[in-house]
C-alpha atoms as a PDB file:
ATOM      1  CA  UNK A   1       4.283  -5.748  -4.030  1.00  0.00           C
ATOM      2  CA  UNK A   2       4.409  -7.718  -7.324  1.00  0.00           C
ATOM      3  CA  UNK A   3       6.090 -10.942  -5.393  1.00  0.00           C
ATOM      4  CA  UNK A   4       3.437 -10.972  -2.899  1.00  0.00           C
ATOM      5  CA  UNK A   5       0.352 -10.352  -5.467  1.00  0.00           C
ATOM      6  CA  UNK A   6       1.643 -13.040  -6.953  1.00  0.00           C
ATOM      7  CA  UNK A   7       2.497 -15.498  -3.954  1.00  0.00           C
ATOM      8  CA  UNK A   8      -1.287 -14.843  -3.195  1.00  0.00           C
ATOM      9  CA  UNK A   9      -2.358 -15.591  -6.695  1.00  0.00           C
ATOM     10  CA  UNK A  10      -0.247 -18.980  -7.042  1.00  0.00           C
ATOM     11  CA  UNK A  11       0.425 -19.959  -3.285  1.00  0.00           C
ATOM     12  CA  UNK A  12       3.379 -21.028  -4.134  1.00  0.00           C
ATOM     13  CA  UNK A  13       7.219 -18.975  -3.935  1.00  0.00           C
ATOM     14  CA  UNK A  14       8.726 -21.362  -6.275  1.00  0.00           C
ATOM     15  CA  UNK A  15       5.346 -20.513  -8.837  1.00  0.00           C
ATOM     16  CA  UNK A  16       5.830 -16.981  -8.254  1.00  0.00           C
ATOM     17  CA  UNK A  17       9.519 -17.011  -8.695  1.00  0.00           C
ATOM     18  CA  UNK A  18       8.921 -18.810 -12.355  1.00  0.00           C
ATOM     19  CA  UNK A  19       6.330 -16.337 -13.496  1.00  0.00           C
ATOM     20  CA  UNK A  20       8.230 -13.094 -12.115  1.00  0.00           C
ATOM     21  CA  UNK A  21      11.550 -14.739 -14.031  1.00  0.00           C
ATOM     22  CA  UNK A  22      13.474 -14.131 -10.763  1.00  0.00           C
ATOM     23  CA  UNK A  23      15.433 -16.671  -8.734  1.00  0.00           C
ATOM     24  CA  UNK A  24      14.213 -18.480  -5.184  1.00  0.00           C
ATOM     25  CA  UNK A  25      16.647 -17.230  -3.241  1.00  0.00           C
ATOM     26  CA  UNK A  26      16.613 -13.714  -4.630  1.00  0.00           C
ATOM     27  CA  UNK A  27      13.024 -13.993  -3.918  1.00  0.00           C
ATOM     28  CA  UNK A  28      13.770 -15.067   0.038  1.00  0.00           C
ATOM     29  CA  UNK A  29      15.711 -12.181   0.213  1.00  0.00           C
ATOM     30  CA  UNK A  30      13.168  -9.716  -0.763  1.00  0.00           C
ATOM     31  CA  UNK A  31      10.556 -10.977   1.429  1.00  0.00           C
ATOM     32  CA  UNK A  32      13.643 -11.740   4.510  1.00  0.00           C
ATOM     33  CA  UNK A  33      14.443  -8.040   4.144  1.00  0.00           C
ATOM     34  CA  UNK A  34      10.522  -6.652   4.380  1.00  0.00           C
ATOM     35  CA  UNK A  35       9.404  -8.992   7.378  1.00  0.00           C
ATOM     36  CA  UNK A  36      12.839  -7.005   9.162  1.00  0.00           C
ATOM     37  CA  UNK A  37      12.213  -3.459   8.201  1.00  0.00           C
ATOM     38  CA  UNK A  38       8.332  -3.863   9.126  1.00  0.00           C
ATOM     39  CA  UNK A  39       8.247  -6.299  11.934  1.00  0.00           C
ATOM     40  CA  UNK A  40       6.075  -8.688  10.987  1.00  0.00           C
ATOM     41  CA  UNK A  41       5.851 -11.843   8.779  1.00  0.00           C
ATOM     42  CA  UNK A  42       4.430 -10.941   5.120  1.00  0.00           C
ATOM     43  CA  UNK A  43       4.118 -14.591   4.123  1.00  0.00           C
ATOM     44  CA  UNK A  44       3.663 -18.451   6.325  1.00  0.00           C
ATOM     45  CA  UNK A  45       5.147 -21.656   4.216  1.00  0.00           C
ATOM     46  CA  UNK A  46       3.092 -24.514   5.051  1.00  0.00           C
ATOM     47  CA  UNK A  47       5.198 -27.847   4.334  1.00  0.00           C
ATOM     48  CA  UNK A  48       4.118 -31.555   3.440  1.00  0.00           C
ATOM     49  CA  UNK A  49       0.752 -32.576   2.896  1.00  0.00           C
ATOM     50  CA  UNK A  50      -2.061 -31.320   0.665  1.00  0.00           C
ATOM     51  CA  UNK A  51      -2.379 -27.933   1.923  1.00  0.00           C
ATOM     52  CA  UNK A  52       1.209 -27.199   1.543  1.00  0.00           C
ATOM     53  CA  UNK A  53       2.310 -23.529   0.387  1.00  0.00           C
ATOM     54  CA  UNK A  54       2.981 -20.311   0.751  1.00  0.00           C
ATOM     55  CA  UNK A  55       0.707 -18.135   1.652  1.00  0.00           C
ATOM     56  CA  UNK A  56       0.286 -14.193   2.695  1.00  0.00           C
ATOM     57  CA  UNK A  57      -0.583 -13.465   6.371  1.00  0.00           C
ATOM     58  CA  UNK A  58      -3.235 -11.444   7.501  1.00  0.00           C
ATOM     59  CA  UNK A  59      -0.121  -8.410   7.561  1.00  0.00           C
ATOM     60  CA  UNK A  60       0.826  -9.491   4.293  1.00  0.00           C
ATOM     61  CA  UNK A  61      -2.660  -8.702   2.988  1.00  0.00           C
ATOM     62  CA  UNK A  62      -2.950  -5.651   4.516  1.00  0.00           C
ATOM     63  CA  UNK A  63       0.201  -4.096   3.128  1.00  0.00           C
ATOM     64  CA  UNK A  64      -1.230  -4.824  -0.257  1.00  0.00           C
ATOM     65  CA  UNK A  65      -4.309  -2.862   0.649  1.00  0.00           C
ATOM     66  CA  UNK A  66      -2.204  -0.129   2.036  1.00  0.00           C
ATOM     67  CA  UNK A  67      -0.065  -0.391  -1.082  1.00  0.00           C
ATOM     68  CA  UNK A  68      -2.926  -0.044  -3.626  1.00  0.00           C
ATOM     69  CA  UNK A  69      -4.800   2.602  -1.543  1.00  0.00           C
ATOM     70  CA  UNK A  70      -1.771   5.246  -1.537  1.00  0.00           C
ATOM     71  CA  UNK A  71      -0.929   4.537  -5.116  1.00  0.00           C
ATOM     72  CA  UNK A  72      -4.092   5.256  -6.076  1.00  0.00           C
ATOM     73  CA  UNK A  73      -4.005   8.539  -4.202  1.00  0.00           C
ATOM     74  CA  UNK A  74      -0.419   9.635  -5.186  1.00  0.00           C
ATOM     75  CA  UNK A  75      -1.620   9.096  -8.691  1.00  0.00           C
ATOM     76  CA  UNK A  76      -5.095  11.374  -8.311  1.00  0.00           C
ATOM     77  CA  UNK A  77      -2.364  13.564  -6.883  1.00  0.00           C
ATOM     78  CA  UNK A  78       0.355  13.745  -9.413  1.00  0.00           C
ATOM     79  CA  UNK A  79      -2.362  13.362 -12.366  1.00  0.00           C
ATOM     80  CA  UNK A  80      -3.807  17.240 -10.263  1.00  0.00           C
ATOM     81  CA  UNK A  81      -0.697  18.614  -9.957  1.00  0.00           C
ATOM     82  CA  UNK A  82       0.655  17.700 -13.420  1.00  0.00           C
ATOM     83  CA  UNK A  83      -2.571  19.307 -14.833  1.00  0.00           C
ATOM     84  CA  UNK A  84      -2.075  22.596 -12.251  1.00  0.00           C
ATOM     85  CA  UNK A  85      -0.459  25.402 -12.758  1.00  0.00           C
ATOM     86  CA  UNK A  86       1.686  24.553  -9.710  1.00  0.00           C
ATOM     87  CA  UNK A  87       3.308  21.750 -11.725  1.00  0.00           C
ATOM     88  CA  UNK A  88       6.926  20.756 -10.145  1.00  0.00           C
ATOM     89  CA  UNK A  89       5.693  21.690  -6.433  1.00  0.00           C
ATOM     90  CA  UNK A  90       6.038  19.140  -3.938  1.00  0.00           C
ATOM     91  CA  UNK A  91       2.165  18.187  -2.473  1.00  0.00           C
ATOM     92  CA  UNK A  92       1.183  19.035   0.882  1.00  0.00           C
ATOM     93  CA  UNK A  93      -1.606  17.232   1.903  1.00  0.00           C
ATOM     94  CA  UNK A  94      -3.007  17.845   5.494  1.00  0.00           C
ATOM     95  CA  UNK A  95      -3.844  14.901   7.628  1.00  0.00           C
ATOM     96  CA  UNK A  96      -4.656  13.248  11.400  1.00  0.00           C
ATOM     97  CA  UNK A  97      -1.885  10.416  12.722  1.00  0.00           C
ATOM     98  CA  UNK A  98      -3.454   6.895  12.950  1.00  0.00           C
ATOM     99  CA  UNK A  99      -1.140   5.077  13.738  1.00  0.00           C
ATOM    100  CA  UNK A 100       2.902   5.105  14.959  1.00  0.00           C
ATOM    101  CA  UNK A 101       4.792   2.060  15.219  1.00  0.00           C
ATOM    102  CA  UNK A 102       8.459   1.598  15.686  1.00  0.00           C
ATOM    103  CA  UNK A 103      10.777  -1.267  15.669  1.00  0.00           C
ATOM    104  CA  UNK A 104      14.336  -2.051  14.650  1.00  0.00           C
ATOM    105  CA  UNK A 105      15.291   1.814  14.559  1.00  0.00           C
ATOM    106  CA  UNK A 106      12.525   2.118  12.025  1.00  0.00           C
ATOM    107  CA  UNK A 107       9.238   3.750  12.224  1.00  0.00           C
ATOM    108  CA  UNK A 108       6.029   3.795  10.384  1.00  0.00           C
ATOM    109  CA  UNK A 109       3.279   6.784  11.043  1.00  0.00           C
ATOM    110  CA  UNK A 110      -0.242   6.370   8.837  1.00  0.00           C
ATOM    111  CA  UNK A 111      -2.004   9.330   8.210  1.00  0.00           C
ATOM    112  CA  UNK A 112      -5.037   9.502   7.587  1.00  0.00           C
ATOM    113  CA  UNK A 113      -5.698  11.818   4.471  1.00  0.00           C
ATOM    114  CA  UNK A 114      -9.233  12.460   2.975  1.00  0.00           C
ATOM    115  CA  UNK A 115     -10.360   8.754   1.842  1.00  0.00           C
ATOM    116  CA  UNK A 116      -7.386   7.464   2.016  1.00  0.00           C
ATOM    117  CA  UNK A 117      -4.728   6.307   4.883  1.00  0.00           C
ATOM    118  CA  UNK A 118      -0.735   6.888   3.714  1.00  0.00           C
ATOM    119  CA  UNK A 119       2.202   5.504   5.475  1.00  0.00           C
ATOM    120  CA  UNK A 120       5.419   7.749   5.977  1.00  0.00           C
ATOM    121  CA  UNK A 121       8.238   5.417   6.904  1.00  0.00           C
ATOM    122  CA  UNK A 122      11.236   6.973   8.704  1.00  0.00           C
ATOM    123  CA  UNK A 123      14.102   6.233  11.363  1.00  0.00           C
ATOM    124  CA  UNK A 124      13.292   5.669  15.150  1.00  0.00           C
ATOM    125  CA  UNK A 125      15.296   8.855  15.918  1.00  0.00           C
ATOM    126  CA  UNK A 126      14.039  11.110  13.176  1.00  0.00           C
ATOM    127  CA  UNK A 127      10.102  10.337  14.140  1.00  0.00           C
ATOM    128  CA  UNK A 128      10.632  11.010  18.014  1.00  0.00           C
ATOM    129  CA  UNK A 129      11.912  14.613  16.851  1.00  0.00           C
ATOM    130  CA  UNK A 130       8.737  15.433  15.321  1.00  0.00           C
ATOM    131  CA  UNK A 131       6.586  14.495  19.020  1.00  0.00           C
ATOM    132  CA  UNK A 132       3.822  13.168  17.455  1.00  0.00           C
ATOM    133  CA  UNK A 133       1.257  11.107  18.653  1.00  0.00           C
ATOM    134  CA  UNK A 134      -1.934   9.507  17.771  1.00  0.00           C
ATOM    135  CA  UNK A 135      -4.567  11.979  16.433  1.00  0.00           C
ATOM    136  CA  UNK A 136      -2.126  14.659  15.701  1.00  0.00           C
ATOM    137  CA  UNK A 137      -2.611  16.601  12.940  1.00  0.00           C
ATOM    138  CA  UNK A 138      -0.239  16.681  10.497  1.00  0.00           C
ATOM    139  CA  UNK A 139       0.701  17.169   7.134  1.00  0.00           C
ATOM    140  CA  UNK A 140       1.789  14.526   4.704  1.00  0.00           C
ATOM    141  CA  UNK A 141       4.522  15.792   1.634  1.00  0.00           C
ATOM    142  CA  UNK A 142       4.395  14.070  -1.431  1.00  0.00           C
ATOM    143  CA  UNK A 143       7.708  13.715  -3.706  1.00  0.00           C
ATOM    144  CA  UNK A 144       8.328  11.778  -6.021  1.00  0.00           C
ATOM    145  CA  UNK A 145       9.999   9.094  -3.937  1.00  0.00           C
ATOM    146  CA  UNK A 146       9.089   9.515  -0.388  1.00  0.00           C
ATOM    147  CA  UNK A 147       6.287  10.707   1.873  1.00  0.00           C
ATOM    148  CA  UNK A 148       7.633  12.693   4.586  1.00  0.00           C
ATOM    149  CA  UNK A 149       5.509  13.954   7.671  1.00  0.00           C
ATOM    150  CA  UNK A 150       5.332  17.110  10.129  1.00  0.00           C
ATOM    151  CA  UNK A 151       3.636  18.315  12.742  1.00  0.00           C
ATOM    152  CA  UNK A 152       1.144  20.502  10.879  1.00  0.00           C
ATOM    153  CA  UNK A 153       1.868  23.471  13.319  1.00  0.00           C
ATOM    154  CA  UNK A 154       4.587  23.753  11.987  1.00  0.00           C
ATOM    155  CA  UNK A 155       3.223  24.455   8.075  1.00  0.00           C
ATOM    156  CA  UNK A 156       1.575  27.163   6.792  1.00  0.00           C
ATOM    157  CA  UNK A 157      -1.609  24.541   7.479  1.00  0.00           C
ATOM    158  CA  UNK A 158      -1.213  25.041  10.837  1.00  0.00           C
ATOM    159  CA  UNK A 159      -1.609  28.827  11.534  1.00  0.00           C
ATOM    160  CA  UNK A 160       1.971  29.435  13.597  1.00  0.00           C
END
């Protein structure tokens, strides 16, 4: 997220690559390896001329937003449970599915979760073993390092 904050503050990879003190072509990779695991373009180079660049697309933007909107959560989240006297649990969070797309063998499923809209990413074959489609509701788990989704009929949300 830092490389394309700062692609969109200096509209420029070779600028962004100087101020992040990391190489161009480690730099390509990074953003090579996102547009594949999420299917879309993050960033458009414009060449030549006075409006030359590189610039975020529209998607690119938007996973920023998503970015900054479930960090912010996760951290209200960790910052309750670290004050709870459940600390160490994991964070169960019920929730409605937005959104499921898949490409690549890779799938993406936002929930929507009080003001806020997280997005689990999993494999192809993993998501179409959970069934779910869009309005579901589920129940996002927060860990440390991943959020994971089920059906919430299948949690103690869920009443079965």
């Amino acid at each position: 997220m830092r490389l394309l904050k700062v692609i969109d503050e200096e509209k420029s990879l070779k600028k962004a690559c100087e101020k992040l003190d990391i190489s161009y072509k480690h730099a390509w990779n990074i953003l090579k390896k996102m547009n594949l695991r999420i299917g879309h373009d993050v960033v458009r180079t414009v060449r030549g001329g006075k409006e030359q660049g590189t610039f975020l697309t529209e998607y690119g933007r938007d996973l920023i937003n998503q970015y900054e909107m479930n960090r912010d959560y996760v951290d209200r989240m960790v910052e309750e449970e670290l004050s709870s006297e459940n600390m160490g649990e994991t964070n169960n969070i019920p929730g409605k599915v937005r959104k499921v797309e898949s490409s690549d063998g890779i799938s993406r499923t936002q929930i929507e979760v009080e003001s806020a809209v997280l997005t689990s990413i999993m494999g192809e074959k993993e998501l179409g073993n959970l069934h779910l489609d869009e309005g579901d509701e589920v129940i996002a788990t927060i860990r440390a390092v991943d959020i994971d989704v089920s059906p919430a009929k299948y949690t103690k949300y869920g009443g079965e």
